[in-house]
Protein backbone atom coordinates (compact mmCIF):
# COMPACT_ATOMS: atom_id res chain seq x y z
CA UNK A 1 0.00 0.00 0.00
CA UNK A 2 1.61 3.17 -1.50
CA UNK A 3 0.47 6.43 1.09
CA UNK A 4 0.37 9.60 -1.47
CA UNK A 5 1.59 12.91 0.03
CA UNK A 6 -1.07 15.64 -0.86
CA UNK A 7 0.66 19.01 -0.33
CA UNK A 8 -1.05 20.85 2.22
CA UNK A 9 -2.44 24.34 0.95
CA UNK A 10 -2.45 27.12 3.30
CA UNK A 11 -4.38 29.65 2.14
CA UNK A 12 -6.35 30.84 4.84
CA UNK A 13 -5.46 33.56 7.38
CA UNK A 14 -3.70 33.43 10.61
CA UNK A 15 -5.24 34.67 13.61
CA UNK A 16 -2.77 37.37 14.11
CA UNK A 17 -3.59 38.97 10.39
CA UNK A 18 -7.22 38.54 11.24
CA UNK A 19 -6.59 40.76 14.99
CA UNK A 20 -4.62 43.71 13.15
CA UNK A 21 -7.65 43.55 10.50
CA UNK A 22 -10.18 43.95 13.32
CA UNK A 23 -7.95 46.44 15.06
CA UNK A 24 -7.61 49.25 11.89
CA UNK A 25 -11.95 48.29 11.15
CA UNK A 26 -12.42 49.14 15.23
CA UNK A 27 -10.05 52.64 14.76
CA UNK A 28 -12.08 53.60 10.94
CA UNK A 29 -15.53 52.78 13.11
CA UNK A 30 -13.94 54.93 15.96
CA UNK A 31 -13.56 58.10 13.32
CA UNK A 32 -17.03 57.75 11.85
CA UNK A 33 -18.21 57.92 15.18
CA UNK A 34 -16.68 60.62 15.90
CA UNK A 35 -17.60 62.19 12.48
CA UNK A 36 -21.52 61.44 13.33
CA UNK A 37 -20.77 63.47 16.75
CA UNK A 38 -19.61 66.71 15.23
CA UNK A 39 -22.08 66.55 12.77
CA UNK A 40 -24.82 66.42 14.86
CA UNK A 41 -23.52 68.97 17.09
CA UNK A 42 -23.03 71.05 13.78
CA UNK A 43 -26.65 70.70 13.13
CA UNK A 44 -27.77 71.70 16.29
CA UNK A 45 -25.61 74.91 16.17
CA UNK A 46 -26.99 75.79 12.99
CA UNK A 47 -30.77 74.93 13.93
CA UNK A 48 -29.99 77.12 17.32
CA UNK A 49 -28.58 79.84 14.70
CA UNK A 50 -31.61 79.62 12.36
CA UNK A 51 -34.34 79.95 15.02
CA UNK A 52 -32.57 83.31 16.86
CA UNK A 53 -32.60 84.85 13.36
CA UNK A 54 -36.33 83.77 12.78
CA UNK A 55 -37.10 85.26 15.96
CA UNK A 56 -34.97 88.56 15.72
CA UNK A 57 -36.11 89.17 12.13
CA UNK A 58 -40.08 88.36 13.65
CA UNK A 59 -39.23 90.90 16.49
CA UNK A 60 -37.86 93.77 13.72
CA UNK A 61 -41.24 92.51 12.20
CA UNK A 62 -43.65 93.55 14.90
CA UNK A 63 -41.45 96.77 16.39
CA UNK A 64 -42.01 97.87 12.44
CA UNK A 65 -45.52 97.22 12.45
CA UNK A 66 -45.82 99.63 15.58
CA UNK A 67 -46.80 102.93 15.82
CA UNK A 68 -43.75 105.85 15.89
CA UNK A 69 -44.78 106.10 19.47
CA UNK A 70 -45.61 103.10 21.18
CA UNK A 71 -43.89 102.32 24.38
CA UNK A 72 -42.55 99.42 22.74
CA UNK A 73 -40.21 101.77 20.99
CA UNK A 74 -39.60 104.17 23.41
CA UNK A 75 -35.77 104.47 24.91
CA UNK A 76 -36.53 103.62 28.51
CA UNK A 77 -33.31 105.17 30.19
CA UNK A 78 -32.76 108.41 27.54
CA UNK A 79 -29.15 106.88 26.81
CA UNK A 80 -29.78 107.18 23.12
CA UNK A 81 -31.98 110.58 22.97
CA UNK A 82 -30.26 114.13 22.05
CA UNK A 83 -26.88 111.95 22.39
CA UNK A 84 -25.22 113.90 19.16
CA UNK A 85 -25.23 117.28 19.34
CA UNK A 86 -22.67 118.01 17.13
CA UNK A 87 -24.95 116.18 14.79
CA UNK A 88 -21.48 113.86 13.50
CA UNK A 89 -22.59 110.75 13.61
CA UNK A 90 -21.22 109.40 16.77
CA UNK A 91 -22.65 109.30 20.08
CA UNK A 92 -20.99 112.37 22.70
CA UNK A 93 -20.84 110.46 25.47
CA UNK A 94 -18.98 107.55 23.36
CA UNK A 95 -21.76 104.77 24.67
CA UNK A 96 -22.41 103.63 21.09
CA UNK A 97 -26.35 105.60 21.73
CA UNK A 98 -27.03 103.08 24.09
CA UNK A 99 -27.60 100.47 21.35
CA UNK A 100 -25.66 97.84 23.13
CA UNK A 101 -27.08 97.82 26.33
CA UNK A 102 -27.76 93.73 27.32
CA UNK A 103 -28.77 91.99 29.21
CA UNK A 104 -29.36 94.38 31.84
CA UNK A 105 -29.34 97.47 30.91
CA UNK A 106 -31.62 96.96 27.49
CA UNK A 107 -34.98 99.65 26.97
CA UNK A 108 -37.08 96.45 26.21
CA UNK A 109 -36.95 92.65 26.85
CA UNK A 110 -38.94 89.57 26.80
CA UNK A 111 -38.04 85.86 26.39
CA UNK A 112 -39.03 82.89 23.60
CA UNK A 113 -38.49 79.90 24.18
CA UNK A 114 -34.93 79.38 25.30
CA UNK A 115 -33.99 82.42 23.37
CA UNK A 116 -33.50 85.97 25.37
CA UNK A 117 -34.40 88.81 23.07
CA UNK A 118 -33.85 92.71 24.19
CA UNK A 119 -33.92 95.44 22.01
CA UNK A 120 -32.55 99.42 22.53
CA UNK A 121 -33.81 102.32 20.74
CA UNK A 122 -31.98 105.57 20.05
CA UNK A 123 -34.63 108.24 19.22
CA UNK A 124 -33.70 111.10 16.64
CA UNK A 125 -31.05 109.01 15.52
CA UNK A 126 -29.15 108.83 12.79
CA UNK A 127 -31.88 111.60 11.72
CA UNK A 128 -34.39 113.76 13.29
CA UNK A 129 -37.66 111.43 13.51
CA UNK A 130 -36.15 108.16 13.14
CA UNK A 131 -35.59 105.66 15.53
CA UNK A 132 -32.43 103.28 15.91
CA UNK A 133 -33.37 100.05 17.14
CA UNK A 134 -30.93 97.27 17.57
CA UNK A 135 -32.18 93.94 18.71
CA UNK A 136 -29.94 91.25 20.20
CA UNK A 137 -31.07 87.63 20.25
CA UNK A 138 -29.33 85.62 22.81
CA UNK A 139 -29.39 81.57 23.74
CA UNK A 140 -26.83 79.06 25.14
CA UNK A 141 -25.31 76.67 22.57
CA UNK A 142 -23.93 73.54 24.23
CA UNK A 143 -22.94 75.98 27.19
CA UNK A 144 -21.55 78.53 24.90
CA UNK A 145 -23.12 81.80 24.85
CA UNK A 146 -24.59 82.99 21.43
CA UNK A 147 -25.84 86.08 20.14
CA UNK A 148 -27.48 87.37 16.57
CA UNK A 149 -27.70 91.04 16.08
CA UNK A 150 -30.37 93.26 14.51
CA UNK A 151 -30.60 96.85 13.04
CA UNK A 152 -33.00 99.06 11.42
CA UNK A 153 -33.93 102.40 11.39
CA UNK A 154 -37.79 103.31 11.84
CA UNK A 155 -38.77 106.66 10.28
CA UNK A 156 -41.71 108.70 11.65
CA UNK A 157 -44.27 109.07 8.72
């Protein structure tokens, strides 16, 4: 009885190339992971972002809609009234009219949501009946304070 020797093929893969293959798939899952983190923290930045500016541009909206004189429009601590009287441009007093008075020092507040929005109001400025109104919408993103600014002049007609 002859025995025949059948060469032995080894084509198959150890264990140790099949660990360092698992080990580079586990670090590429690792960086989509991360990817799908920053992406979604992107979006919610950006939906935070698109909201304040809905709201401030609603705001400029409704303070437009209002008569010259409402109290909505009126500048509660006279920080931006008769503030040029060199009529130049720039405030005398060098407090920007009182424009960027926030959070406590603003003419007008009210909150939305989880969005702070105040708004100042220069009167007779940059012109003689007109009003300067500057509205600041405020929110926390992750922890981070934010902030979209508004301005527009109102004219008395």
């Amino acid at each position: 009885m002859t025995v025949a020797c059948v060469p032995v093929d080894n084509k198959g893969f150890t264990l140790l190339e099949i660990l360092i293959a698992m080990v580079i798939l586990s670090f590429g899952l690792l960086a989509l992971g991360g990817m799908q983190v920053s992406g979604i923290k992107g979006n919610a930045g950006a939906m935070g972002l698109t909201e304040a500016a809905v709201i401030g541009t609603n705001k400029i909206e409704q303070l437009l809609a209002l008569p010259y004189d409402d109290p909505e429009l009126s500048d509660t601590d006279n920080d931006g009234t008769n503030q040029d009287g060199d009529d130049n441009g720039t405030d005398d007093d060098g407090d920007g009219f009182g424009l960027d008075d926030v959070p406590g020092g603003a003419d007008h507040s009210e909150t939305i949501g989880r969005y702070d929005v105040y708004w100042n109001v220069a009167v007779d400025e940059p012109m003689e009946n007109t009003l300067r109104i500057r509205v600041f919408v405020q929110w926390l993103d992750f922890g981070n304070p934010r902030q979209v600014v508004f301005d527009i002049v109102k004219v008395s007609i």
